[in-house]
N, C-alpha and C. Protein backbone atom coordinates (compact mmCIF):
# COMPACT_ATOMS: atom_id res chain seq x y z
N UNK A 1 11.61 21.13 -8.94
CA UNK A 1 10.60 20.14 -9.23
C UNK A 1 10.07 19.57 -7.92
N UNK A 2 8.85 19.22 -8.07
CA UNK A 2 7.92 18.59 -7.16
C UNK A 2 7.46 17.33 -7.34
N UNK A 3 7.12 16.68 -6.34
CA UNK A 3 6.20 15.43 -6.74
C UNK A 3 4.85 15.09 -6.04
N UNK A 4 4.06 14.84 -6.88
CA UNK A 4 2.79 14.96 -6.15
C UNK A 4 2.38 13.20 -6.38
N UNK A 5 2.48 12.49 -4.74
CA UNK A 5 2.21 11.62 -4.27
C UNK A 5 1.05 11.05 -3.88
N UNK A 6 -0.11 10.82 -4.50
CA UNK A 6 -1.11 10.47 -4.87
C UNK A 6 -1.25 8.68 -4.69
N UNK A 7 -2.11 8.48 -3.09
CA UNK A 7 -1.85 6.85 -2.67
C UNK A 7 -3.56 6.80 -3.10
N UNK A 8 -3.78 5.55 -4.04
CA UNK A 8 -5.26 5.54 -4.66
C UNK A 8 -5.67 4.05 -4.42
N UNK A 9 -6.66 3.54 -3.97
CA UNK A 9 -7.54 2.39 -3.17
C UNK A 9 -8.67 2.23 -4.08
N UNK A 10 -8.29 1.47 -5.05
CA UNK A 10 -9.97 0.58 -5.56
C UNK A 10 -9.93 -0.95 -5.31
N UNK A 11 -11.28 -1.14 -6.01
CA UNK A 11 -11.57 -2.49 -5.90
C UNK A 11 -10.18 -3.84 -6.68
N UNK A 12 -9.32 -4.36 -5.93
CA UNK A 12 -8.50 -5.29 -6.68
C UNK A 12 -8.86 -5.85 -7.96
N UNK A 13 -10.87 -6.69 -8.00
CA UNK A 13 -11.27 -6.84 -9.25
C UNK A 13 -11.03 -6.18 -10.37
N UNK A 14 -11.06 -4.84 -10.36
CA UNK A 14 -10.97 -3.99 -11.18
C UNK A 14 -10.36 -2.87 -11.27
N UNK A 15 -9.24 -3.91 -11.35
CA UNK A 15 -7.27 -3.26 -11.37
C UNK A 15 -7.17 -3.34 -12.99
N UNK A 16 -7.32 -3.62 -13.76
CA UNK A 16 -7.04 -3.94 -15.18
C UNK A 16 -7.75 -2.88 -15.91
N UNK A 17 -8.87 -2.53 -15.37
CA UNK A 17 -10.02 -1.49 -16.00
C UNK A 17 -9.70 -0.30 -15.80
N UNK A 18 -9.40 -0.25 -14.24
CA UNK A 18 -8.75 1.13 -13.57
C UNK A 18 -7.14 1.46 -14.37
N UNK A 19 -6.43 0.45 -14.45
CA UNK A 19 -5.01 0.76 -15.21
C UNK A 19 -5.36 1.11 -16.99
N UNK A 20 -6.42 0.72 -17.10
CA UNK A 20 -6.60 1.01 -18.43
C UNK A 20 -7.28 2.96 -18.68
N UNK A 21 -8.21 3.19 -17.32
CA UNK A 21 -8.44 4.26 -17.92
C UNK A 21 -7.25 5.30 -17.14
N UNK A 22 -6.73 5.11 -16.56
CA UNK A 22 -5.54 5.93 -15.85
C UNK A 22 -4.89 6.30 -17.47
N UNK A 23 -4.31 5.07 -17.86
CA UNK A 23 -3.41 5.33 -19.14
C UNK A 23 -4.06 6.17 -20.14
N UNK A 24 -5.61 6.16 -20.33
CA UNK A 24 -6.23 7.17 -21.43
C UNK A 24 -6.45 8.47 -20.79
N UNK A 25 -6.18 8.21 -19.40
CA UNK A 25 -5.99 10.11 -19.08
C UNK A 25 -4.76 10.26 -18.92
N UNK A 26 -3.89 9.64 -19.01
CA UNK A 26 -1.94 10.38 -18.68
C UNK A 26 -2.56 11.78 -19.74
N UNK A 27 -2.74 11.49 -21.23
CA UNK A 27 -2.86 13.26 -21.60
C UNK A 27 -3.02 14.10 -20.94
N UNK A 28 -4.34 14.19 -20.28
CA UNK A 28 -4.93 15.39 -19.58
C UNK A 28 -3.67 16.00 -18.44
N UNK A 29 -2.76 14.93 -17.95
CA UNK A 29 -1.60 15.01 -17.12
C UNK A 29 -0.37 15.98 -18.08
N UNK A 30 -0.32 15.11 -18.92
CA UNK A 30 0.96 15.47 -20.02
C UNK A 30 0.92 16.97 -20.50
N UNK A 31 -0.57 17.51 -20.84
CA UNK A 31 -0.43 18.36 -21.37
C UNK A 31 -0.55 19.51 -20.65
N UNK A 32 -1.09 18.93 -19.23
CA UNK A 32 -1.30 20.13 -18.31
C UNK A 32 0.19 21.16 -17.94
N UNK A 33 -0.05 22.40 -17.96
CA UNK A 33 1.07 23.33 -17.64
C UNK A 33 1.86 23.17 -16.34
N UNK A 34 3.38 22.60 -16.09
CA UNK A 34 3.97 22.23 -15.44
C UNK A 34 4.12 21.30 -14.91
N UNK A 35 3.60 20.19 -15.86
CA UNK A 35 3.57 18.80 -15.61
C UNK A 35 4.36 18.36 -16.18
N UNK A 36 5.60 17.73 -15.50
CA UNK A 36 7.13 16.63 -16.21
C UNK A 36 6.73 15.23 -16.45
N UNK A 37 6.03 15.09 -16.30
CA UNK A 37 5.89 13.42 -16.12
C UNK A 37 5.05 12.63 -14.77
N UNK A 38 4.54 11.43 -15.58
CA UNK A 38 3.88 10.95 -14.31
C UNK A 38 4.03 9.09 -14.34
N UNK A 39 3.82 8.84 -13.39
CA UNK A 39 3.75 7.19 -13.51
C UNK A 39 2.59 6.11 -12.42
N UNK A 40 2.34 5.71 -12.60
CA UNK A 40 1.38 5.04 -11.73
C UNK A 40 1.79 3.64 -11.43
N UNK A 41 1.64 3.16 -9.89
CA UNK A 41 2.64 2.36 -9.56
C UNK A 41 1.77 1.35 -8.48
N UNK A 42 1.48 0.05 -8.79
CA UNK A 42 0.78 -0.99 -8.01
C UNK A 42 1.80 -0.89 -6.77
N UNK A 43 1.10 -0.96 -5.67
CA UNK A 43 2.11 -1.66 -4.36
C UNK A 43 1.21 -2.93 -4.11
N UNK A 44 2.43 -3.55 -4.26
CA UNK A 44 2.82 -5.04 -4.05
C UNK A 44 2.02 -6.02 -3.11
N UNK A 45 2.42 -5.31 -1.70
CA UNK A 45 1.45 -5.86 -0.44
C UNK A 45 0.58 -5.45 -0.14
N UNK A 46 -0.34 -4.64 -0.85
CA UNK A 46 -1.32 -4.33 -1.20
C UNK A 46 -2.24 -4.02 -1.97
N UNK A 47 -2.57 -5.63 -2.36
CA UNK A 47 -3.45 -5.56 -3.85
C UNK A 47 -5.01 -4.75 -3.47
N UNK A 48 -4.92 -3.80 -4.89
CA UNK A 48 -5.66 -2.36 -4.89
C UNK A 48 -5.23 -1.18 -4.32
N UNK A 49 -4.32 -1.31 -4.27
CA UNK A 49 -3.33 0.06 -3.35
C UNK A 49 -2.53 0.51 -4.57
N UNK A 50 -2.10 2.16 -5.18
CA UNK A 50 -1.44 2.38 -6.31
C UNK A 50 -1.04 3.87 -5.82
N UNK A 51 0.85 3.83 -6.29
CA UNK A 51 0.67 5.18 -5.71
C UNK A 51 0.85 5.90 -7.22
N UNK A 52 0.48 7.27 -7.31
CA UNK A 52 0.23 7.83 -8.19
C UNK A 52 1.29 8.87 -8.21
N UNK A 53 2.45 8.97 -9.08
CA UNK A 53 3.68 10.07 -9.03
C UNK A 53 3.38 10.93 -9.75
N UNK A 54 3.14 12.27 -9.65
CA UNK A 54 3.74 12.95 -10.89
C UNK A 54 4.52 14.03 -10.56
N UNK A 55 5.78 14.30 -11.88
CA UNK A 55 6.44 15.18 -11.14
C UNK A 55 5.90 16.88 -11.92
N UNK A 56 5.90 17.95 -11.15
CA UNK A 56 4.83 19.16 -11.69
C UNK A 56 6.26 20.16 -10.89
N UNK A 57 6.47 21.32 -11.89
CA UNK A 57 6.92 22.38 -11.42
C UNK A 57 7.01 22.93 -10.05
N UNK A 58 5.56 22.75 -9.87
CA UNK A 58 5.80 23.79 -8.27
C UNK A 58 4.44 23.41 -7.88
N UNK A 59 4.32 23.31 -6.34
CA UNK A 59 2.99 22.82 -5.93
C UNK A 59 1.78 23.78 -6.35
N UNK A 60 2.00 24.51 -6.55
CA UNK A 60 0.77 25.42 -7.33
C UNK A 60 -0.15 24.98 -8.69
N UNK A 61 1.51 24.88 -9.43
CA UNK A 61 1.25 24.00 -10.80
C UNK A 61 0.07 22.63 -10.47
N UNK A 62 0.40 22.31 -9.52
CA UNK A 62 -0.66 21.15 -9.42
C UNK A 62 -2.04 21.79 -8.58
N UNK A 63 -1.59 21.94 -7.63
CA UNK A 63 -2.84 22.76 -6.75
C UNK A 63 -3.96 23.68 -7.32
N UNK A 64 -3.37 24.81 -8.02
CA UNK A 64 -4.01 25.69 -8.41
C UNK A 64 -4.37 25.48 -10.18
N UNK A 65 -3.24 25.22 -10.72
CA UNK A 65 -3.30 25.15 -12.25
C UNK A 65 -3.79 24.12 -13.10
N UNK A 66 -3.47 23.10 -12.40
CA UNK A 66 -4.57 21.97 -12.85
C UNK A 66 -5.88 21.85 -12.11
N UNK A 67 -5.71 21.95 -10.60
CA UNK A 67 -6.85 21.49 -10.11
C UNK A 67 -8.20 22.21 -10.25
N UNK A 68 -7.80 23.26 -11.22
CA UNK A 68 -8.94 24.21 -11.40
C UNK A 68 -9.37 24.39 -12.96
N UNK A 69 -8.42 23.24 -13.44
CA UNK A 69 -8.61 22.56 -15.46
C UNK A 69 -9.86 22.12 -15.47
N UNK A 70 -9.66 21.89 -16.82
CA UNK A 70 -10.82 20.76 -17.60
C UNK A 70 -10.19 19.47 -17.55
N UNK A 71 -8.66 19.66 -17.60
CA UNK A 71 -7.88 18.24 -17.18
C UNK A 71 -8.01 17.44 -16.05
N UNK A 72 -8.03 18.19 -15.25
CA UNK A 72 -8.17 17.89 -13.90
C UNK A 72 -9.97 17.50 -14.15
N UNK A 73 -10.71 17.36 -14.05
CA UNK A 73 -11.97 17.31 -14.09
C UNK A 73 -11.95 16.30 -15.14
N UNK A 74 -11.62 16.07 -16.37
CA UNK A 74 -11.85 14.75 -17.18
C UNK A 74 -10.68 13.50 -16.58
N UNK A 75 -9.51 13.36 -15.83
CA UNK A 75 -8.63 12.92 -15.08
C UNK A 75 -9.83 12.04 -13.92
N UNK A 76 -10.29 12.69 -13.12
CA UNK A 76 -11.24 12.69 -12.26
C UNK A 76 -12.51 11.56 -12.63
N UNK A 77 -13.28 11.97 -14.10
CA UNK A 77 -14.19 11.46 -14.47
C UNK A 77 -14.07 10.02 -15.16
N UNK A 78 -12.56 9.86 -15.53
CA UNK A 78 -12.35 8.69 -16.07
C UNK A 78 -11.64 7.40 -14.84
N UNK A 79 -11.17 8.41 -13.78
CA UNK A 79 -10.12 7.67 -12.71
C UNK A 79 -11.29 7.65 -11.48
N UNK A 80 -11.78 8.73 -11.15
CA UNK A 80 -12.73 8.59 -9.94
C UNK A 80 -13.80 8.07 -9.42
N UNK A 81 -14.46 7.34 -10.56
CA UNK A 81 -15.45 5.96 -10.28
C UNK A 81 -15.01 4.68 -9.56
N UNK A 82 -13.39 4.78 -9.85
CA UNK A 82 -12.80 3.31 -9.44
C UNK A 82 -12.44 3.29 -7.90
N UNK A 83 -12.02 4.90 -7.55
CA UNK A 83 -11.57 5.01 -6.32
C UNK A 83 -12.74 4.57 -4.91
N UNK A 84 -12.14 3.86 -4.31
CA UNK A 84 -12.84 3.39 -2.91
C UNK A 84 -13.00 4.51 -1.87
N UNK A 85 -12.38 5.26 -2.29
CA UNK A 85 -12.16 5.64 -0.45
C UNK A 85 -11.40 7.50 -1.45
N UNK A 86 -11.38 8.96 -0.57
CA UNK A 86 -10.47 9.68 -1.25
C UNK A 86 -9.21 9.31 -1.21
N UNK A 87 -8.33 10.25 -2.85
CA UNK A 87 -6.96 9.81 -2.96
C UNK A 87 -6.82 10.47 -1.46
N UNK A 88 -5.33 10.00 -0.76
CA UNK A 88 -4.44 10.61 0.24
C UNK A 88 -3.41 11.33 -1.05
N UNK A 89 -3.14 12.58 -1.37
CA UNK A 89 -2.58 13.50 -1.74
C UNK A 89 -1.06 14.02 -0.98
N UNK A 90 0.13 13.46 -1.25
CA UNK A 90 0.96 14.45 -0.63
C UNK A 90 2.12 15.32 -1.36
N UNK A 91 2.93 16.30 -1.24
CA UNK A 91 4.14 16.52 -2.07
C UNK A 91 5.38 16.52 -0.99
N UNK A 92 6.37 16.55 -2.58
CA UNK A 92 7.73 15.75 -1.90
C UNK A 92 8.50 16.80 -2.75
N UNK A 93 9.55 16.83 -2.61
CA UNK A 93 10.52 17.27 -3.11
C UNK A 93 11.98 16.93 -2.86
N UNK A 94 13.23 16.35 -3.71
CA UNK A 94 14.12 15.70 -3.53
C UNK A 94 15.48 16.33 -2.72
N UNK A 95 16.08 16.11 -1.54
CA UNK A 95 17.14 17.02 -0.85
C UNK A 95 18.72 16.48 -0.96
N UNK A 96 18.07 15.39 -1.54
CA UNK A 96 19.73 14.70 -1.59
C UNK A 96 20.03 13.42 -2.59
N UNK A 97 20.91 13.61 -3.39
CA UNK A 97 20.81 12.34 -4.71
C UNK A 97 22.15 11.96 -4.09
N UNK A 98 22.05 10.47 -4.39
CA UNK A 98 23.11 9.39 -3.68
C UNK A 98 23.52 8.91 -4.64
């Protein structure tokens, strides 16, 4: 498993609007092929700052298999009006559980 780390910058005003349409696209996330789960996450000391988790099979699964959906593209159309600035995009993968 992977995680695709997704740091997203809108307007603070319209944090409530943006959390609202994030939540009506988790589907397009959920149902996409090799997608485990996702969560979207305010940081704190930085109001309008959100990092975006999801965890996806294999960086491809996200790279190639969604990013070339209809998911990916309605994800986009409902989340990408709000964004300020592009997402910063990174992946992670876990090496050691404590």
């Amino acid at each position: 498993m992977i995680f695709e780390l997704a740091r997203l910058t809108i307007d603070p005003a319209r944090a409530a609007d943006f959390e609202a349409a994030v939540a009506k696209a988790a589907p397009f996330f959920q149902s996409a092929e090799g997608c485990h789960g996702m969560a979207l996450e305010r940081i704190i000391e930085t109001p309008g700052d959100y990092l975006l988790r999801v965890t996806w099979e294999s960086v491809e699964h996200h790279m190639v298999t969604f990013r070339n959906s209809d998911n990916f593209q309605s994800w986009r159309a409902l989340a990408g009006p709000f964004f300020l600035s592009p997402p910063q995009v990174t992946h992670s993968e876990t090496t050691t559980y404590f």
